[in-house]
C-alpha atoms as a PDB file:
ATOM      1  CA  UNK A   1      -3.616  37.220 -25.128  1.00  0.00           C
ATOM      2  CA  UNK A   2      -1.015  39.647 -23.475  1.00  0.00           C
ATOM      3  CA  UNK A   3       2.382  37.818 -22.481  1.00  0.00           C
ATOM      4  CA  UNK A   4       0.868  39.646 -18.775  1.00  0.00           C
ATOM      5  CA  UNK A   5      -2.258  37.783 -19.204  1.00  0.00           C
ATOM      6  CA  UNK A   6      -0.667  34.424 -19.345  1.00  0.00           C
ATOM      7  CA  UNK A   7      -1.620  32.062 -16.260  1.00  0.00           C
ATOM      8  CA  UNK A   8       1.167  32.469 -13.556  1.00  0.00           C
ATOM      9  CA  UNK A   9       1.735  29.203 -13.199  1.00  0.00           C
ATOM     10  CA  UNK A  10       2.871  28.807 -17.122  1.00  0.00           C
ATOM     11  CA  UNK A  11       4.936  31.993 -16.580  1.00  0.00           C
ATOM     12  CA  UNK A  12       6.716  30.287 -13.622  1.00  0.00           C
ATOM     13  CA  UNK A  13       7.223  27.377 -15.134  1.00  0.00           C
ATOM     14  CA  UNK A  14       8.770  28.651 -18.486  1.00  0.00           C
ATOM     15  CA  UNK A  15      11.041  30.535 -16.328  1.00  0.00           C
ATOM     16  CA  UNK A  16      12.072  27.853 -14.091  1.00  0.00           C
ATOM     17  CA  UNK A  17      12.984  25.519 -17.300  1.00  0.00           C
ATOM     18  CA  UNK A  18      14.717  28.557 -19.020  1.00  0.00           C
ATOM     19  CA  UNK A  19      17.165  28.986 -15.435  1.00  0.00           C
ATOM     20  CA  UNK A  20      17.511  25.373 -15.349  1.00  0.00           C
ATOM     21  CA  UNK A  21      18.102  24.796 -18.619  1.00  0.00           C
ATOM     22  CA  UNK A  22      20.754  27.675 -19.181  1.00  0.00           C
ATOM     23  CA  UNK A  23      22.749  25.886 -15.625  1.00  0.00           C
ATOM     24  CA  UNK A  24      22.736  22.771 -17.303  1.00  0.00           C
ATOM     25  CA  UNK A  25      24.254  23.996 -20.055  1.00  0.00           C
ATOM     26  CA  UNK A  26      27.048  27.019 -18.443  1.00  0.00           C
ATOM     27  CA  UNK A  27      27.505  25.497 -14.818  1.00  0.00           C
ATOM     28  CA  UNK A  28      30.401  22.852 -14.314  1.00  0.00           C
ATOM     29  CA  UNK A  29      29.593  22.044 -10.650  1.00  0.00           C
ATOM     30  CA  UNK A  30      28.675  18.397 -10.521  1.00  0.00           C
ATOM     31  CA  UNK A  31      26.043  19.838  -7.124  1.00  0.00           C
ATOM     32  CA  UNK A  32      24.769  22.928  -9.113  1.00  0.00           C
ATOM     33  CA  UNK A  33      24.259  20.406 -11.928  1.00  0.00           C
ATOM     34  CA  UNK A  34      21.706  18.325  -9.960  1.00  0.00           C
ATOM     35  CA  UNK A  35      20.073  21.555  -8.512  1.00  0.00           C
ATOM     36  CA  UNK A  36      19.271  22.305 -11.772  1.00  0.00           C
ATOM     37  CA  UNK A  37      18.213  19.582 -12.721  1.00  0.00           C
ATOM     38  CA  UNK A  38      15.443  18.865 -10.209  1.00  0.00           C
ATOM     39  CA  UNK A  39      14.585  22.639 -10.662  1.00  0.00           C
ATOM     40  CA  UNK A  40      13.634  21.836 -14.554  1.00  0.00           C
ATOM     41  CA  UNK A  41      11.736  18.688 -12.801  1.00  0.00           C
ATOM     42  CA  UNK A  42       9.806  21.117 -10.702  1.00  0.00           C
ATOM     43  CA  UNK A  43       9.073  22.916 -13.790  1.00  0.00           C
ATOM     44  CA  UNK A  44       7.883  19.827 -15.725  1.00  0.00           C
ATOM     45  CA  UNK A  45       5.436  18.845 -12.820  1.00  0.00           C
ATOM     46  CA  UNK A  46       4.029  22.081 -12.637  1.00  0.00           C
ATOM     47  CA  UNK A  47       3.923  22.137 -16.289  1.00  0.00           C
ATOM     48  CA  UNK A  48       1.736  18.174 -16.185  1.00  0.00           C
ATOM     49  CA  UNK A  49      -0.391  19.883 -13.261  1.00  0.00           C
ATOM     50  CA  UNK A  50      -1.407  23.028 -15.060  1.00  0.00           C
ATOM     51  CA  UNK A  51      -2.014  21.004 -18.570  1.00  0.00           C
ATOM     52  CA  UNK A  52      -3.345  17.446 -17.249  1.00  0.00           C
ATOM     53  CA  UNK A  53      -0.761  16.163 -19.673  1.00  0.00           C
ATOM     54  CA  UNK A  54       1.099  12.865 -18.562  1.00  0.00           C
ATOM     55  CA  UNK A  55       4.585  13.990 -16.425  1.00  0.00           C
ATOM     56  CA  UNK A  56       6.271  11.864 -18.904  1.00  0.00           C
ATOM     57  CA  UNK A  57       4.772  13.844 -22.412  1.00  0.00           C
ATOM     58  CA  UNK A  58       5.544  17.388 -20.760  1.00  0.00           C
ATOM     59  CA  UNK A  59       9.611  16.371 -20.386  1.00  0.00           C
ATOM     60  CA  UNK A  60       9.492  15.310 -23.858  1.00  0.00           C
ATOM     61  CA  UNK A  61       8.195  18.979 -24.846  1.00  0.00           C
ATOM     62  CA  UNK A  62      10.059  20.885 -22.452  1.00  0.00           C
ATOM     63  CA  UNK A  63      12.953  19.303 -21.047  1.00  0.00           C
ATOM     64  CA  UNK A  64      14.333  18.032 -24.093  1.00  0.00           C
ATOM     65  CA  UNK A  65      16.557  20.630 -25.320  1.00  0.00           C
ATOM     66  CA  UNK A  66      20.081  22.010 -24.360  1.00  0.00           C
ATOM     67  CA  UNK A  67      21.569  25.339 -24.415  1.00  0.00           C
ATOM     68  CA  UNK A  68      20.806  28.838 -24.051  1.00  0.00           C
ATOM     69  CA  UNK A  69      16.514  28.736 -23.958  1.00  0.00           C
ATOM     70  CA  UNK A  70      15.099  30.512 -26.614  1.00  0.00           C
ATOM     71  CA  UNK A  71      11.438  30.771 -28.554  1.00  0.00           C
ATOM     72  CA  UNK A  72      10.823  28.222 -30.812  1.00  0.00           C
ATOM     73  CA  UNK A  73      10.008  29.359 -34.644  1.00  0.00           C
ATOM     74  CA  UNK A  74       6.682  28.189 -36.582  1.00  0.00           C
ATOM     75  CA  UNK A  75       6.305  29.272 -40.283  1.00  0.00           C
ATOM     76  CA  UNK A  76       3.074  29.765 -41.865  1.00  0.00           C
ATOM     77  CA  UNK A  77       2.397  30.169 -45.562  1.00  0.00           C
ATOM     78  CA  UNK A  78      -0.052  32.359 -47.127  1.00  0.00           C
ATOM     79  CA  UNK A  79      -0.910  31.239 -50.527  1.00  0.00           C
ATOM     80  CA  UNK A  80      -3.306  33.813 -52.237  1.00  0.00           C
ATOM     81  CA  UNK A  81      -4.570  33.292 -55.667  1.00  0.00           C
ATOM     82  CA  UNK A  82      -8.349  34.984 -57.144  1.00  0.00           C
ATOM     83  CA  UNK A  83      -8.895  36.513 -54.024  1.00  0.00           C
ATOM     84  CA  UNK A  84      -8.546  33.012 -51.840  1.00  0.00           C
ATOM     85  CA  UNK A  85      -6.253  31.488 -49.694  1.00  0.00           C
ATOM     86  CA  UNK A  86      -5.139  28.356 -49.535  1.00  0.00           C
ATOM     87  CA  UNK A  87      -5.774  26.399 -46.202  1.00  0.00           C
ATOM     88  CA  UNK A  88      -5.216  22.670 -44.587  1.00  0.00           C
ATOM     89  CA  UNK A  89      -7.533  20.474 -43.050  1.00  0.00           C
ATOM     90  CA  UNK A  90      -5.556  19.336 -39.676  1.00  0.00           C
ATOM     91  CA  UNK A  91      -6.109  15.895 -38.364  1.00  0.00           C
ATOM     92  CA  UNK A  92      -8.928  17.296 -35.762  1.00  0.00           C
ATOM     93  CA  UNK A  93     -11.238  18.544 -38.886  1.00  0.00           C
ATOM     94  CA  UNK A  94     -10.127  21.886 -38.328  1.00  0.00           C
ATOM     95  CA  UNK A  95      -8.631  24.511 -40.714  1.00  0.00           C
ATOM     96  CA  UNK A  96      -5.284  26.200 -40.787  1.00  0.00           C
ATOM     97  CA  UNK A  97      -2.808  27.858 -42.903  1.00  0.00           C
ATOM     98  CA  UNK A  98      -0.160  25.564 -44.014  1.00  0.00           C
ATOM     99  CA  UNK A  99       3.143  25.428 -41.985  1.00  0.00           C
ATOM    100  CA  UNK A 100       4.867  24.120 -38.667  1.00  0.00           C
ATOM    101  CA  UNK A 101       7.748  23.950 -36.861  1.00  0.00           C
ATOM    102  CA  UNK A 102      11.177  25.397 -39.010  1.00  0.00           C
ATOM    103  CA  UNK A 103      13.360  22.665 -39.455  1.00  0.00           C
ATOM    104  CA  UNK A 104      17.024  23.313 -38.476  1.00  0.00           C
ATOM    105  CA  UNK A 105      18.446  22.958 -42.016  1.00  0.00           C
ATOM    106  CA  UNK A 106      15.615  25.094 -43.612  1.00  0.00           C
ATOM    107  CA  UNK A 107      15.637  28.867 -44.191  1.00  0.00           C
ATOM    108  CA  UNK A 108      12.562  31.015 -43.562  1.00  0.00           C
ATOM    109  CA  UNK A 109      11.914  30.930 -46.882  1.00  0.00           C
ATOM    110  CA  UNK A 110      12.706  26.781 -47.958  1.00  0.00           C
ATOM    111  CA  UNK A 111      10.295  26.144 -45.018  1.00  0.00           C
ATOM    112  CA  UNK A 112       7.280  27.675 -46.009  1.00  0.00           C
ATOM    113  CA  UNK A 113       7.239  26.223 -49.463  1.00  0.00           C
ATOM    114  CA  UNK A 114       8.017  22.957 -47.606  1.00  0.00           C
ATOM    115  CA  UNK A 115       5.329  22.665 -45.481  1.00  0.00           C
ATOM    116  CA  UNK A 116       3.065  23.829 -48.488  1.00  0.00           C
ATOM    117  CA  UNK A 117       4.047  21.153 -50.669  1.00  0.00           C
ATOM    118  CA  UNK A 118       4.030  18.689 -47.630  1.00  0.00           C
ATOM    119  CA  UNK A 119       0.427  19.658 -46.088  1.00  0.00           C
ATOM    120  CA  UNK A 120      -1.257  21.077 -49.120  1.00  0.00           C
ATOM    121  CA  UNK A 121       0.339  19.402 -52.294  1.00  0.00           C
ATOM    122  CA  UNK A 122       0.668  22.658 -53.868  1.00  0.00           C
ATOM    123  CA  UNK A 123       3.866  24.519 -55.282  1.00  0.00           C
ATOM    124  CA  UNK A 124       4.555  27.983 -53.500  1.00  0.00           C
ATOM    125  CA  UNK A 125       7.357  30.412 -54.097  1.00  0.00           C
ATOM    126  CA  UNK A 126       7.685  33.000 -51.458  1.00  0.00           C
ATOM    127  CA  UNK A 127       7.514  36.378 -51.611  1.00  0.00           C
ATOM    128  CA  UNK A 128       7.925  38.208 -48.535  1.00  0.00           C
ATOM    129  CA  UNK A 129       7.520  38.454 -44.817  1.00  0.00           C
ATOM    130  CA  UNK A 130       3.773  39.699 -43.534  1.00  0.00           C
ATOM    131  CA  UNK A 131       4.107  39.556 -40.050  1.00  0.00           C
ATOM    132  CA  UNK A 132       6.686  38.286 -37.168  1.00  0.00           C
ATOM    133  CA  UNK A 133       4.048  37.362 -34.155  1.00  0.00           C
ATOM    134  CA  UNK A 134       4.415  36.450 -30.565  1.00  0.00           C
ATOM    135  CA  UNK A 135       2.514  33.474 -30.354  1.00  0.00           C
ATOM    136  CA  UNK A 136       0.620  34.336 -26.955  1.00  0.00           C
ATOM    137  CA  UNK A 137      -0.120  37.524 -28.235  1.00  0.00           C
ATOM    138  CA  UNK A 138      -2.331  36.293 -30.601  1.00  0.00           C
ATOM    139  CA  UNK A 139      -3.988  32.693 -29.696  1.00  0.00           C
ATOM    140  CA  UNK A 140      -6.755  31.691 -26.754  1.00  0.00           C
ATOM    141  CA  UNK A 141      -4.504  28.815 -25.216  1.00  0.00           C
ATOM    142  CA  UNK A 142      -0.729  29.240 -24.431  1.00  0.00           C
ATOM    143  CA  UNK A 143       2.271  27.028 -25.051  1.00  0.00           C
ATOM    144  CA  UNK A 144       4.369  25.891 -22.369  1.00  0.00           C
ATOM    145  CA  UNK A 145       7.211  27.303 -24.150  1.00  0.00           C
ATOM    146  CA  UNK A 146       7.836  30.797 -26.100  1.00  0.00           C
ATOM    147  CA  UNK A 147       6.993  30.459 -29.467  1.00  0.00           C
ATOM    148  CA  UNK A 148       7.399  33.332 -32.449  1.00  0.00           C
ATOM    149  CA  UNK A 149       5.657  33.266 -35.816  1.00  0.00           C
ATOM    150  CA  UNK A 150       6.667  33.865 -38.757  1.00  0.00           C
ATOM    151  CA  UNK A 151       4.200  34.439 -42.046  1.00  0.00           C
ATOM    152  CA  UNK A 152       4.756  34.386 -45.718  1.00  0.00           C
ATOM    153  CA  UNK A 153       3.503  35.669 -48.584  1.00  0.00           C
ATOM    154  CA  UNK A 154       3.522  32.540 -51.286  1.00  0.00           C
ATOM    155  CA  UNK A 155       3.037  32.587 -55.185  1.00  0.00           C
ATOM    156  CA  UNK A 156       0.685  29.604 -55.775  1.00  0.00           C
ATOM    157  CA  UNK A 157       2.831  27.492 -58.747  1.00  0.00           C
ATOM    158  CA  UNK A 158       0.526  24.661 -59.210  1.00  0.00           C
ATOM    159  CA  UNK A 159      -0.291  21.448 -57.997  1.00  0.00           C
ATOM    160  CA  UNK A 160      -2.909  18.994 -56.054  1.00  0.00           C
ATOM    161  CA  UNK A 161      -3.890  17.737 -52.679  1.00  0.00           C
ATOM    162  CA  UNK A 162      -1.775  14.584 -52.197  1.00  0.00           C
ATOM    163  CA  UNK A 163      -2.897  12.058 -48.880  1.00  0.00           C
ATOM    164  CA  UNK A 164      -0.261  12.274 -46.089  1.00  0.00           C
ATOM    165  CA  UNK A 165       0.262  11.812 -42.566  1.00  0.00           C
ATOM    166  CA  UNK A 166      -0.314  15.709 -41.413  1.00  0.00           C
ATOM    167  CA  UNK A 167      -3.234  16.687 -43.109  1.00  0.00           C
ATOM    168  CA  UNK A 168      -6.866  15.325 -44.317  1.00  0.00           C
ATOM    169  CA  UNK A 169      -7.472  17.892 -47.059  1.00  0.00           C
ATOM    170  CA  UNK A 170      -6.959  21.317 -48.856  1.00  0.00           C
ATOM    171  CA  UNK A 171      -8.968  24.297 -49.682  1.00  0.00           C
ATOM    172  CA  UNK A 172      -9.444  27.697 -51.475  1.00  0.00           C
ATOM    173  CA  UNK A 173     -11.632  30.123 -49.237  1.00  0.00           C
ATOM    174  CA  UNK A 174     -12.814  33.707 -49.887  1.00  0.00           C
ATOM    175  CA  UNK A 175     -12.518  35.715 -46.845  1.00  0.00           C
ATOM    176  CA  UNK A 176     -16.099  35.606 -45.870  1.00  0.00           C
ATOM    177  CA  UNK A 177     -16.679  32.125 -46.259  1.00  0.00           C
ATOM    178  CA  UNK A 178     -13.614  30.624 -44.006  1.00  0.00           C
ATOM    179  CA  UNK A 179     -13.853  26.716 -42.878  1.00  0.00           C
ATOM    180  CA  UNK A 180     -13.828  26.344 -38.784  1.00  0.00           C
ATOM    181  CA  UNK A 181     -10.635  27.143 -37.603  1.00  0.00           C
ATOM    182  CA  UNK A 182      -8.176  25.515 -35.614  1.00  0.00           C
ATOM    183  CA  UNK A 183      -7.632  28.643 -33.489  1.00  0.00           C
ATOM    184  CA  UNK A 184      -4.615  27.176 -31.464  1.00  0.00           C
ATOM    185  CA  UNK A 185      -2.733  27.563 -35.260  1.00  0.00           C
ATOM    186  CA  UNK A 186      -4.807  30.154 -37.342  1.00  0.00           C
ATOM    187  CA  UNK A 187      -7.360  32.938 -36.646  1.00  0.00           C
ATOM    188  CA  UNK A 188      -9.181  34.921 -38.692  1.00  0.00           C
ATOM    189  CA  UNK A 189      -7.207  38.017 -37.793  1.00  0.00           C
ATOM    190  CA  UNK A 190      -4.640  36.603 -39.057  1.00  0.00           C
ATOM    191  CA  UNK A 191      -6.655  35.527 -42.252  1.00  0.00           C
ATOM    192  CA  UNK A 192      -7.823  38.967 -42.715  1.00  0.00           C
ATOM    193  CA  UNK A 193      -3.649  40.455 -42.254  1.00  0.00           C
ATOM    194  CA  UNK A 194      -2.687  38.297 -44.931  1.00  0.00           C
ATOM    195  CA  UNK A 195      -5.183  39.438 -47.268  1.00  0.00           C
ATOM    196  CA  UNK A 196      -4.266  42.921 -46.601  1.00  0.00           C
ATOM    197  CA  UNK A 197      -0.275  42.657 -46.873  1.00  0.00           C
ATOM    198  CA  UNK A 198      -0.825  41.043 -50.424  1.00  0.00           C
ATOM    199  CA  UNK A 199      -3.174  44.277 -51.600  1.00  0.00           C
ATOM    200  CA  UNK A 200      -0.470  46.047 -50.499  1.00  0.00           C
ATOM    201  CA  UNK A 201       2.408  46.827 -52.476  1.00  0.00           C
ATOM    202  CA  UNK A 202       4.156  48.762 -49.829  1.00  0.00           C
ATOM    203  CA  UNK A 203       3.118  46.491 -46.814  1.00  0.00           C
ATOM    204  CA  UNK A 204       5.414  47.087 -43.579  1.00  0.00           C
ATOM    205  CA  UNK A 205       6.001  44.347 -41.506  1.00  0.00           C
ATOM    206  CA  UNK A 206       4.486  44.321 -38.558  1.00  0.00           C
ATOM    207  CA  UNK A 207       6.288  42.857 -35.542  1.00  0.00           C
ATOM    208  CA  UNK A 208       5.788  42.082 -31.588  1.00  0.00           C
END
C-alpha cells in the first residue's frame, strides 16, 4: 500500500495528532494550548470511528506521546541458517519474524538480538541492515501512526524455544514451505528479500 492509497480519514487524522501534538509541545499560550488539545481529541475520535476501537484504547496509542511527532521504529530479525529462517508463532497462531517495537535504551543492533532471544529463545548476532521500510508501503492494513522498519541480518548462535508471554512457538522454514503469516507484521516479500540480501555478499540496502 502507497502512503497515497491510505484511507483519508487515517491520513487526516495522523495529521491532525502530529499539529496538535507539535502545539502542545512549542506553544506557551494557555488558549492555543486547549485548541490543541481538543484538536488531538478530534483526531482520536476519528481515529475510534475509522478503527471501531474503544475512544479510550485509541488515546492510549496515539495521544500518549510528547514532542516533535515522528514514525515509530520496529526491528525485525532475520535469522538464516541451512537455507531457513527462523520465525515466531504470535499469540493469534500466526507466523512472523522475530522483533517489535525498539526500546529507547537499545541500539538497532542490541534490539534485534533482544527480541530474538525474547520471542524465539535463540542467540543471534547481527550482521547488517537488509532493508529500511515504510510500514504502509508494504502491509494490507495501516497504523494510525507512521511507522518505519528496520530488518537485520542475524547469525543464529544457538539456543531453544523457551515459553513466554509474546510468543507460542518457534520455527525453521524453507522458503517454499512458510507457516500462515501474520501479514500485519511479516509477508512473504519480505521473506523472500531476506533470503536474497544474505546470498548476497554485496547486498545494497534498499530504502523508502
Amino acid at each position: 500500500m502507497a502512503r497515497n492509497d491510505l484511507p483519508q480519514w487515517v491520513r487526516w487524522a495522523r495529521e491532525l495528532q502530529a499539529l496538535a501534538q507539535a502545539g502542545l509541545e512549542y506553544s506557551k499560550d494557555p488558549f492555543d494550548r486547549e485548541r490543541f488539545r481538543r484538536v488531538r481529541e478530534i483526531a482520536a475520535e476519528m481515529a475510534s470511528e475509522g478503527t471501531g476501537l474503544p475512544l479510550e484504547r485509541v488515546e492510549d496509542l496515539f495521544c500518549g506521546e510528547s514532542g516533535y511527532q515522528t514514525p515509530k521504529l520496529v526491528v525485525r530479525a532475520a535469522v538464516i541458517r541451512d537455507r531457513k529462517i527462523l520465525l515466531v508463532q504470535e499469540r493469534n497462531g500466526l507466523w512472523a519474524l522475530p522483533g517489535g517495537w525498539v526500546d529507547e535504551d537499545q541500539s538497532i543492533a542490541s534490539n534485534a538480538a533482544k527480541e530474538v532471544m525474547e520471542e524465539a529463545g535463540v542467540r543471534a548476532r547481527p550482521l547488517r541492515l537488509i532493508a529500511v521500510q515504510d510500514r504502509d508501503r508494504h502491509h494490507p492494513s495501516p497504523y494510525i501512526y507512521g511507522v518505519c522498519q528496520l530488518f537485520v541480518l542475524c547469525e543464529d548462535l544457538g539456543g531453544a524455544f523457551v515459553p513466554n508471554i509474546e510468543t507460542l512457538g518457534s520455527g525453521w522454514f524453507a522458503p517454499g514451505g512458510l507457516p500462515p503469516l501474520d501479514l500485519d507484521k511479516t509477508t512473504p516479500e519480505q521473506i523472500a528479500l531476506c533470503f536474497t540480501a544474505q546470498a548476497d555478499p554485496n547486498w545494497t540496502v534498499p530504502f523508502d
